[in-house]
Protein backbone atom coordinates (compact mmCIF):
# COMPACT_ATOMS: atom_id res chain seq x y z
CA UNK A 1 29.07 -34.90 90.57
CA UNK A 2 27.08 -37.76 92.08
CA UNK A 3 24.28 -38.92 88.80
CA UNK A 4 21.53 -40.99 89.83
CA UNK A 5 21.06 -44.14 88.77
CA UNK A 6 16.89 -44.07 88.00
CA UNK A 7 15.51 -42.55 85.37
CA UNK A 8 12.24 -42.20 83.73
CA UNK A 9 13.58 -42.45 80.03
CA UNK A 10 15.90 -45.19 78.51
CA UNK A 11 17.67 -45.34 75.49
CA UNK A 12 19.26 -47.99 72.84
CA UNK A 13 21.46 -46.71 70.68
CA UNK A 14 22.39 -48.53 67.52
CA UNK A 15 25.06 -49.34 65.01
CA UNK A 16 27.20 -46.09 65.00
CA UNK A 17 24.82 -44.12 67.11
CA UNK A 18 26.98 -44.69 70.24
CA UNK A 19 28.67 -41.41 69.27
CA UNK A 20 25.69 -39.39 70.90
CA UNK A 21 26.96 -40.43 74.27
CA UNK A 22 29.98 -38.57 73.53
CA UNK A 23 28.17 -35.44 73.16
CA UNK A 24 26.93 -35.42 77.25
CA UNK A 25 29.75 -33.78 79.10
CA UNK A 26 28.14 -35.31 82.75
CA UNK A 27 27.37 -38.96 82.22
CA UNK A 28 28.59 -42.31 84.70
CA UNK A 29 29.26 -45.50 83.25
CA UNK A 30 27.17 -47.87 85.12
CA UNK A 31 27.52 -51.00 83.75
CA UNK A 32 30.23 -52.76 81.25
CA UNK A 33 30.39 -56.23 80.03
CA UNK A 34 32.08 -57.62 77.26
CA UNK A 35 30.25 -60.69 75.46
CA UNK A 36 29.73 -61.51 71.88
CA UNK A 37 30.75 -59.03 69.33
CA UNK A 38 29.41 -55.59 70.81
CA UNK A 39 30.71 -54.55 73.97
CA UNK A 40 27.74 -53.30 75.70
CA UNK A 41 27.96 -49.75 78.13
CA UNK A 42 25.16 -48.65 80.01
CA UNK A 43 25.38 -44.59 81.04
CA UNK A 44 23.73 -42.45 83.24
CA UNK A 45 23.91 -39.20 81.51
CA UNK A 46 22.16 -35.82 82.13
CA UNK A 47 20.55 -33.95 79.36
CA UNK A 48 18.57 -31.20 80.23
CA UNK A 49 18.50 -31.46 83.49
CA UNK A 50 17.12 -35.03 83.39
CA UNK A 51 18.80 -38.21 84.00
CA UNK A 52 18.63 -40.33 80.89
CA UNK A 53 19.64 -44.02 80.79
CA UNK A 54 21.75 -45.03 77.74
CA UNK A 55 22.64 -48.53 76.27
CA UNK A 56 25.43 -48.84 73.76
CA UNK A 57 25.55 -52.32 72.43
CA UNK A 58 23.27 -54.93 72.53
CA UNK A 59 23.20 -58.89 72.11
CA UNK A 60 21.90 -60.50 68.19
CA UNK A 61 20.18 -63.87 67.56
CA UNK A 62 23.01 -64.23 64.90
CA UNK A 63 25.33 -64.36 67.55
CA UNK A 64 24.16 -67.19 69.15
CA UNK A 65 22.50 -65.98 72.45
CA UNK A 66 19.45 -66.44 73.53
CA UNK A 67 16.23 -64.41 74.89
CA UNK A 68 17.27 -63.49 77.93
CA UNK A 69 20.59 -62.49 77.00
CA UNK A 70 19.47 -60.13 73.89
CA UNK A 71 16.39 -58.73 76.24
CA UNK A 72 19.03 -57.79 78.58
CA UNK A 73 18.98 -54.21 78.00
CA UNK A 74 14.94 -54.37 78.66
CA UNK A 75 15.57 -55.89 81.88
CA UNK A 76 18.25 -53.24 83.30
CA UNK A 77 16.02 -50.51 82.36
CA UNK A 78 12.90 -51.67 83.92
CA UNK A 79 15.62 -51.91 86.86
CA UNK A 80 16.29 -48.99 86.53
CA UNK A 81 12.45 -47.46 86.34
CA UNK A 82 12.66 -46.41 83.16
CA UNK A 83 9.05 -45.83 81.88
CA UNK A 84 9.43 -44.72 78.49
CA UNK A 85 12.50 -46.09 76.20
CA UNK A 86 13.37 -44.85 73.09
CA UNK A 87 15.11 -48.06 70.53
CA UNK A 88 17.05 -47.26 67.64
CA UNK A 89 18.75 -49.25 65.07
CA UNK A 90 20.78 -48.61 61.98
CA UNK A 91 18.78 -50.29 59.02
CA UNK A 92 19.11 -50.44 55.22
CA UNK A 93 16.63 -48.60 53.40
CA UNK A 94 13.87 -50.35 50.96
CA UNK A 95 11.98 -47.42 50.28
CA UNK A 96 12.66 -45.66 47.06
CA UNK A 97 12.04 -42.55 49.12
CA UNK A 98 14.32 -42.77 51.78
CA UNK A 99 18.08 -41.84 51.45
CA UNK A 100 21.26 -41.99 53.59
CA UNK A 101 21.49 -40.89 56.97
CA UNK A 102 17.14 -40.58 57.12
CA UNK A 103 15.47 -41.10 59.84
CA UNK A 104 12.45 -43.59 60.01
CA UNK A 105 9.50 -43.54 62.87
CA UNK A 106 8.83 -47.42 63.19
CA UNK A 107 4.86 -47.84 63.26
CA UNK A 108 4.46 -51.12 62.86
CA UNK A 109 7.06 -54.06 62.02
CA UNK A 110 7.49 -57.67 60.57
CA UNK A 111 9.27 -60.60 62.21
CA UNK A 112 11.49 -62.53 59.49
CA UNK A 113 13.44 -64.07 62.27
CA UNK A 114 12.30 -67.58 63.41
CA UNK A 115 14.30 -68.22 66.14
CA UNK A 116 12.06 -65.19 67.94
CA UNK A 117 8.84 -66.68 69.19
CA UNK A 118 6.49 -64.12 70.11
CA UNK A 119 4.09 -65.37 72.25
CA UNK A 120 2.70 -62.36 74.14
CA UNK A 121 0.32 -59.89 72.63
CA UNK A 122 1.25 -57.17 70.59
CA UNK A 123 -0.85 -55.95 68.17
CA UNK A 124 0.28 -52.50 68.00
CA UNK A 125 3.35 -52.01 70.70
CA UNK A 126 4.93 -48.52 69.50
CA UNK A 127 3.19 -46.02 72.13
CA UNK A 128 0.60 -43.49 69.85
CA UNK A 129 1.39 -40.50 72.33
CA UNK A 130 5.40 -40.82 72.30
CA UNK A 131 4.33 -41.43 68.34
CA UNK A 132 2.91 -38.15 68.38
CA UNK A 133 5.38 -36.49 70.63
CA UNK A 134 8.26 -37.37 68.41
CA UNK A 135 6.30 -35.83 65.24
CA UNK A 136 5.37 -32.83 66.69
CA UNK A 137 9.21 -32.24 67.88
CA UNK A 138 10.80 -32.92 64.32
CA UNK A 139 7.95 -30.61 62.85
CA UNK A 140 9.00 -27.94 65.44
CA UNK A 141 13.16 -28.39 65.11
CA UNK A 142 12.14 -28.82 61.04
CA UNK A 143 13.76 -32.16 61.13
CA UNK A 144 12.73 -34.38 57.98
CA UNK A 145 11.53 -37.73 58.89
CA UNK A 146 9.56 -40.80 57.68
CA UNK A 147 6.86 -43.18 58.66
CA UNK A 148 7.47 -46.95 57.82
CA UNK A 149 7.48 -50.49 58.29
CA UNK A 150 10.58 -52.27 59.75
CA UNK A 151 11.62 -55.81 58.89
CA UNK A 152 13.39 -57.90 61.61
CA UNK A 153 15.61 -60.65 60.11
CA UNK A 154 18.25 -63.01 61.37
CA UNK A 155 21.33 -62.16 59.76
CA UNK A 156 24.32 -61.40 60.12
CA UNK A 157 24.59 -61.38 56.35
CA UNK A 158 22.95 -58.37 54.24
CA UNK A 159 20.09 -59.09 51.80
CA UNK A 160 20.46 -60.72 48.16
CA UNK A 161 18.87 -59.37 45.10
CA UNK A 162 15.96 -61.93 45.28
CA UNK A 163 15.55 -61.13 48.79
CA UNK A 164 15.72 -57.39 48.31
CA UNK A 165 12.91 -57.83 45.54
CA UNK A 166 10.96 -60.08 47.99
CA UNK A 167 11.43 -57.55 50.94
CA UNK A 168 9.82 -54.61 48.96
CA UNK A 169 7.08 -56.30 48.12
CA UNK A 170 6.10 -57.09 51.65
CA UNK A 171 5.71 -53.45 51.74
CA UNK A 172 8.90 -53.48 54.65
CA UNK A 173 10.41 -50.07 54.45
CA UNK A 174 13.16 -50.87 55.92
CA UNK A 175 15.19 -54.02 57.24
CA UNK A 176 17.84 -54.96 60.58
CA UNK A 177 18.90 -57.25 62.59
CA UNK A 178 17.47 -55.95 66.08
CA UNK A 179 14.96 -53.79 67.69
CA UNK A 180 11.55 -56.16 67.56
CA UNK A 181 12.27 -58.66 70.84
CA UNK A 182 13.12 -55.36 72.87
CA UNK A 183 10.00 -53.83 71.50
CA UNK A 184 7.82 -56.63 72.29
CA UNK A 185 9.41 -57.00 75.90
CA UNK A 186 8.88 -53.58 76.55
CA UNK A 187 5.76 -53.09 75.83
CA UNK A 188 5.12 -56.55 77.51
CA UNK A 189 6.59 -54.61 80.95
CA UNK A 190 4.24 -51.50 80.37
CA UNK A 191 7.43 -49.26 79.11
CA UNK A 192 5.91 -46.94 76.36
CA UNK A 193 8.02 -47.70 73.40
CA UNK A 194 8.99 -45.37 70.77
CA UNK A 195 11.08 -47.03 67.78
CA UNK A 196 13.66 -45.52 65.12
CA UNK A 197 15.34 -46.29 62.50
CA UNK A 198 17.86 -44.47 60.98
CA UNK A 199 19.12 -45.25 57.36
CA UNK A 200 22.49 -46.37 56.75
CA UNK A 201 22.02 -47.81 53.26
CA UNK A 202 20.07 -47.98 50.35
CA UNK A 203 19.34 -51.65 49.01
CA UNK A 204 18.67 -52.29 45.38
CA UNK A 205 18.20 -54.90 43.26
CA UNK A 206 20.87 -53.80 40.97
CA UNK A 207 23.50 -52.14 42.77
CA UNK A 208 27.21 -53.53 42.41
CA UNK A 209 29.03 -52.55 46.05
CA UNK A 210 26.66 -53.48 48.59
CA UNK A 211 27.78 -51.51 51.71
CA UNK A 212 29.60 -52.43 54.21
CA UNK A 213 29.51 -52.57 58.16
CA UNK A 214 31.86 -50.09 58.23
CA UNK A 215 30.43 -47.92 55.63
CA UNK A 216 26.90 -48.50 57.90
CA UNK A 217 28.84 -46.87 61.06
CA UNK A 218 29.77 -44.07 59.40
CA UNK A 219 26.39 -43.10 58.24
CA UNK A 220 24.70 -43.75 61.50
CA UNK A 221 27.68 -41.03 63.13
CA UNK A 222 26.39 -38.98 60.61
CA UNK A 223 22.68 -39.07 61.32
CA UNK A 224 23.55 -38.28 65.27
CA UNK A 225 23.68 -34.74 65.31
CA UNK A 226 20.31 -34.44 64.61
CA UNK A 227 18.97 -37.45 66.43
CA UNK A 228 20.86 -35.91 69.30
CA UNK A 229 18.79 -32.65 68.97
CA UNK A 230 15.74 -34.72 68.83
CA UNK A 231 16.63 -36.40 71.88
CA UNK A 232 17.32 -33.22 73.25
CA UNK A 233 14.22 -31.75 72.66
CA UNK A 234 11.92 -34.97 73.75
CA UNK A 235 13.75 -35.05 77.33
CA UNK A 236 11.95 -31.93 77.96
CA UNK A 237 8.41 -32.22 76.41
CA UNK A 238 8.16 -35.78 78.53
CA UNK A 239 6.81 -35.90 82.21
């Protein structure tokens, strides 16, 4: 079965999310490169009778590269006509609220990382109407979910106890290493931009074992059942 190559959704799949792609049966691997840490896939997949772009991997500041290579995945998609794209990260959790494996609607963010310059306008780049849309589908499939504040920081190293402290009372909700450049460059390119976070970690001032990236992966796999019914569920209620 021939899968076309345009589509009019696009989606980034974080840390441990990947697995999601494993649950289309008819999906083409497009495009492969290996560079950097994360070996990035891009797949053509059908879902619903729609043709859904999705990126597994993506480039980090904290791996040296620059703009253009970690906006690279905002670039193929616009290539691709992708109109609205869905970006997902894994993130640790700030929120006393929030527990593993959550799910977190991104309505606004901060930029911790320096080496980003934004110098386009953004004052609110998360699309209200694919906001809404993704609400009203949780609600419906009686999928739990939270509103929140993401924090975009360099890394590659997790958060100390000052910095966890600090972090909270910025009122950040929850913290990771990606997501804001593609966000900004997105919505710079007139892509409607929906933005989630899903909770791999809890981070507290006073906790012994911090987790680690492995322990992250396997909570994200966790979480992608139900992201993958949200997902499902989106594909049809867009135009």
């Amino acid at each position: 079965m021939t899968i076309s190559k345009n589509s009019n959704l696009a989606i980034i799949l974080g840390s441990g999310l990947d697995v999601i792609v494993e649950l289309i049966p008819q999906k083409t691997l497009l495009y492969t490169k290996t560079e950097g840490i994360h070996n990035k896939r891009i797949y053509s997949g059908v879902v619903n009778h729609k043709t859904v772009l999705f990126f597994c991997g993506r480039s980090h500041f904290y791996e040296g590269f620059c703009n253009e290579i970690i906006l690279e995945n905002i670039k193929k998609a616009k290539e691709y006509g992708a109109k609205y794209m869905l970006i997902t990260n894994a993130a640790g959790g700030l929120n006393p609220h929030f527990h593993e494996a959550d799910i977190m609607l991104i309505n606004s963010h901060i930029n911790l990382n320096q080496q980003f310059k934004n110098k386009r306008t953004s004052y609110c780049p998360y699309n209200k109407e694919f906001m809404s849309l993704f609400r009203d589908t949780c609600k419906s499939l009686k999928i739990a979910f939270h509103d929140g504040i993401y924090g975009f920081s360099h890394g590659p190293a997790f958060e100390t106890k000052a910095e966890i402290r600090m972090l909270k009372k910025m009122g950040i909700d929850a913290i990771g290493m990606s997501t804001v450049p593609e966000v900004i460059e997105g919505f710079s390119n007139e892509i409607k931009i929906l933005g989630l976070s899903v909770i791999t970690n809890i981070l507290k001032e006073n906790q012994v074992n911090p987790a680690s990236h492995e322990d992250v992966i396997k909570t994200a796999s966790k979480a992608s059942e139900q992201l993958f019914q949200v997902i499902n569920k989106l594909i049809i209620e867009l135009n």
